[in-house]
N, C-alpha and C. Protein backbone atom coordinates (compact mmCIF):
# COMPACT_ATOMS: atom_id res chain seq x y z
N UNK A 1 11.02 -10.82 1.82
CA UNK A 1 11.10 -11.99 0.98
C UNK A 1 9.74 -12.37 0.41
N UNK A 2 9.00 -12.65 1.25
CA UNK A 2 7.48 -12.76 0.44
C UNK A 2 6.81 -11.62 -0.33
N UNK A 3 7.08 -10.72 -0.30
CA UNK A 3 7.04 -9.77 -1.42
C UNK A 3 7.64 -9.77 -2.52
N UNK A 4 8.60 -9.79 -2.42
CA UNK A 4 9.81 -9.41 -3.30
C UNK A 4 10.31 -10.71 -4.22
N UNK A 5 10.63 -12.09 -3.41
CA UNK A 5 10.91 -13.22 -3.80
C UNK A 5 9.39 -14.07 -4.22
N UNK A 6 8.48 -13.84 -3.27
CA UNK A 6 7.64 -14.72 -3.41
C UNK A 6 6.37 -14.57 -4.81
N UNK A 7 6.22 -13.31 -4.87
CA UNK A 7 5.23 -12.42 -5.70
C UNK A 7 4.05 -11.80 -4.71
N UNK A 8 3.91 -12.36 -3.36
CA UNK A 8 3.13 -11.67 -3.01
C UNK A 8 2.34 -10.46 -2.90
N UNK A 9 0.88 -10.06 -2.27
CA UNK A 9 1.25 -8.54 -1.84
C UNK A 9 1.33 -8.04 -0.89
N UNK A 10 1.43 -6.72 0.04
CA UNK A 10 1.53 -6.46 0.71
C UNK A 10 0.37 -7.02 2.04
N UNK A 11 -0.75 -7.11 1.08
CA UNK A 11 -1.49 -7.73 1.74
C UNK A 11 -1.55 -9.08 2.74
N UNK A 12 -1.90 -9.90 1.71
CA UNK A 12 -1.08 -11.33 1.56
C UNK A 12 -0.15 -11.85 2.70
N UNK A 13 0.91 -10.59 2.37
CA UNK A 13 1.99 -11.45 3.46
C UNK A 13 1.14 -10.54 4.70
N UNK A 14 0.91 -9.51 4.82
CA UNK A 14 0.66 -8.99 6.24
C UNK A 14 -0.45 -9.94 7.20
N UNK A 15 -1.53 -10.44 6.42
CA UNK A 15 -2.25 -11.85 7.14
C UNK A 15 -1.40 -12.63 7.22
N UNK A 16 -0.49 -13.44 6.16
CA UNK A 16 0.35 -14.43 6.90
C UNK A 16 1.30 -14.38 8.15
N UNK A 17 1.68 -12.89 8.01
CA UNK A 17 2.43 -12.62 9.58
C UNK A 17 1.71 -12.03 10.50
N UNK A 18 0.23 -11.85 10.11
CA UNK A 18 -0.39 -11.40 11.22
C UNK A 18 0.11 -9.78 11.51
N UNK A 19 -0.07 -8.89 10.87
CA UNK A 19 0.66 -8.06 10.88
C UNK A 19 0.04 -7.08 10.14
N UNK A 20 0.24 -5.64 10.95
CA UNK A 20 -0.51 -4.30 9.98
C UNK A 20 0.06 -4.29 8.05
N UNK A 21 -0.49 -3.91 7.49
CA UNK A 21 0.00 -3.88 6.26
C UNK A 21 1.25 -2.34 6.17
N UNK A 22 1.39 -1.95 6.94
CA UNK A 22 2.00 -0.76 6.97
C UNK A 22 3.32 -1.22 7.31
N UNK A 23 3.25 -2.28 8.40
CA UNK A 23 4.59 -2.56 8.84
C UNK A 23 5.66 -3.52 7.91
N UNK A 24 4.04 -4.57 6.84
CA UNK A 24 4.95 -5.01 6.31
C UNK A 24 5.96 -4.40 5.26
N UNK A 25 5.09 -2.89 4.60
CA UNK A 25 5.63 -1.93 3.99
C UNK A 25 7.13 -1.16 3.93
N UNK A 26 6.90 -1.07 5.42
CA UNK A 26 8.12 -0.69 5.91
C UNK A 26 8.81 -1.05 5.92
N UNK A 27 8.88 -2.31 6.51
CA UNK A 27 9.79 -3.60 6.31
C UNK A 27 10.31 -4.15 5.23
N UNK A 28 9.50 -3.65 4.05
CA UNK A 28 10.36 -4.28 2.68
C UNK A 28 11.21 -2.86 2.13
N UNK A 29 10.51 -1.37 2.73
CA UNK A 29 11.56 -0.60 2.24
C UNK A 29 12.89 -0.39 2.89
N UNK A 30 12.73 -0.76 4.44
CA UNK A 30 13.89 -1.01 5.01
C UNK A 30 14.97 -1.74 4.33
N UNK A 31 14.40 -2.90 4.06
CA UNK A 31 15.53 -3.92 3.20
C UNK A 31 15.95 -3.42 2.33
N UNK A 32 14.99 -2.98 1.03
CA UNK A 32 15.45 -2.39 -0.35
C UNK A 32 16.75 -1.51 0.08
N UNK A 33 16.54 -0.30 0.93
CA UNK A 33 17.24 0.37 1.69
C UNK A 33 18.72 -0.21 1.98
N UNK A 34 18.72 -1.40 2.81
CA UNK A 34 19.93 -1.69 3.29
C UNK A 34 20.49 -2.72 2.22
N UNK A 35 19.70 -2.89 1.10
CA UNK A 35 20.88 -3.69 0.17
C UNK A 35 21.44 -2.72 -0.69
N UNK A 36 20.15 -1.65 -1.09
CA UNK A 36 21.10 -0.83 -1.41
C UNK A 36 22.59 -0.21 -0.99
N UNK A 37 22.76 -0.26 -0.01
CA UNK A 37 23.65 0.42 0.58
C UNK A 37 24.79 -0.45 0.81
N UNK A 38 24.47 -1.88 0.83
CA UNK A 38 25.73 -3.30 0.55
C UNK A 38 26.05 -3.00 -0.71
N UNK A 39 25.25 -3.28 -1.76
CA UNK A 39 25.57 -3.14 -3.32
C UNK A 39 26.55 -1.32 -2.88
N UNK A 40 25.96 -0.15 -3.02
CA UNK A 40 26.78 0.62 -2.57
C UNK A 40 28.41 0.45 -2.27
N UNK A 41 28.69 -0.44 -1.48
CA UNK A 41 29.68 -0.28 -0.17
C UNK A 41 30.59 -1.62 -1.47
N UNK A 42 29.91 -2.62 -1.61
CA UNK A 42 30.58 -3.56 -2.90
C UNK A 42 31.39 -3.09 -4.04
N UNK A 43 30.33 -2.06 -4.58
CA UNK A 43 30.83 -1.25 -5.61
C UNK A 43 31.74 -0.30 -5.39
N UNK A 44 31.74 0.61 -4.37
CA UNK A 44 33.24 1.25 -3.73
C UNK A 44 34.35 0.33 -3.76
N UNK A 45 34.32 -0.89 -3.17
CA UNK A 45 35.37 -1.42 -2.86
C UNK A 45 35.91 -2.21 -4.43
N UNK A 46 34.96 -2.28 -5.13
CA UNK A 46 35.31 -3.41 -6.50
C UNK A 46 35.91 -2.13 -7.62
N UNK A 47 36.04 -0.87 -7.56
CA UNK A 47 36.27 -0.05 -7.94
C UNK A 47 37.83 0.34 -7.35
């Protein structure tokens, strides 16, 4: 969310959570990842 919603950068948010910048990385491709795969699973079913 602070990436993505907020404009942040990777940076940015990784001091605000105290946190390697790698993890926060990960952590936003994880997400991208799993909405993809809702939108995915939406679109099967709206079809």
């Amino acid at each position: 969310m602070l990436v993505a919603a907020q404009g942040m950068t990777y940076e940015t948010a990784a001091a605000l959570l105290t946190c390697q910048v790698g993890t926060v990385k990960s952590g936003v491709s994880r997400a991208r990842a799993a909405l993809m795969e809702m939108l995915a699973q939406v679109a099967r079913v709206a079809t």
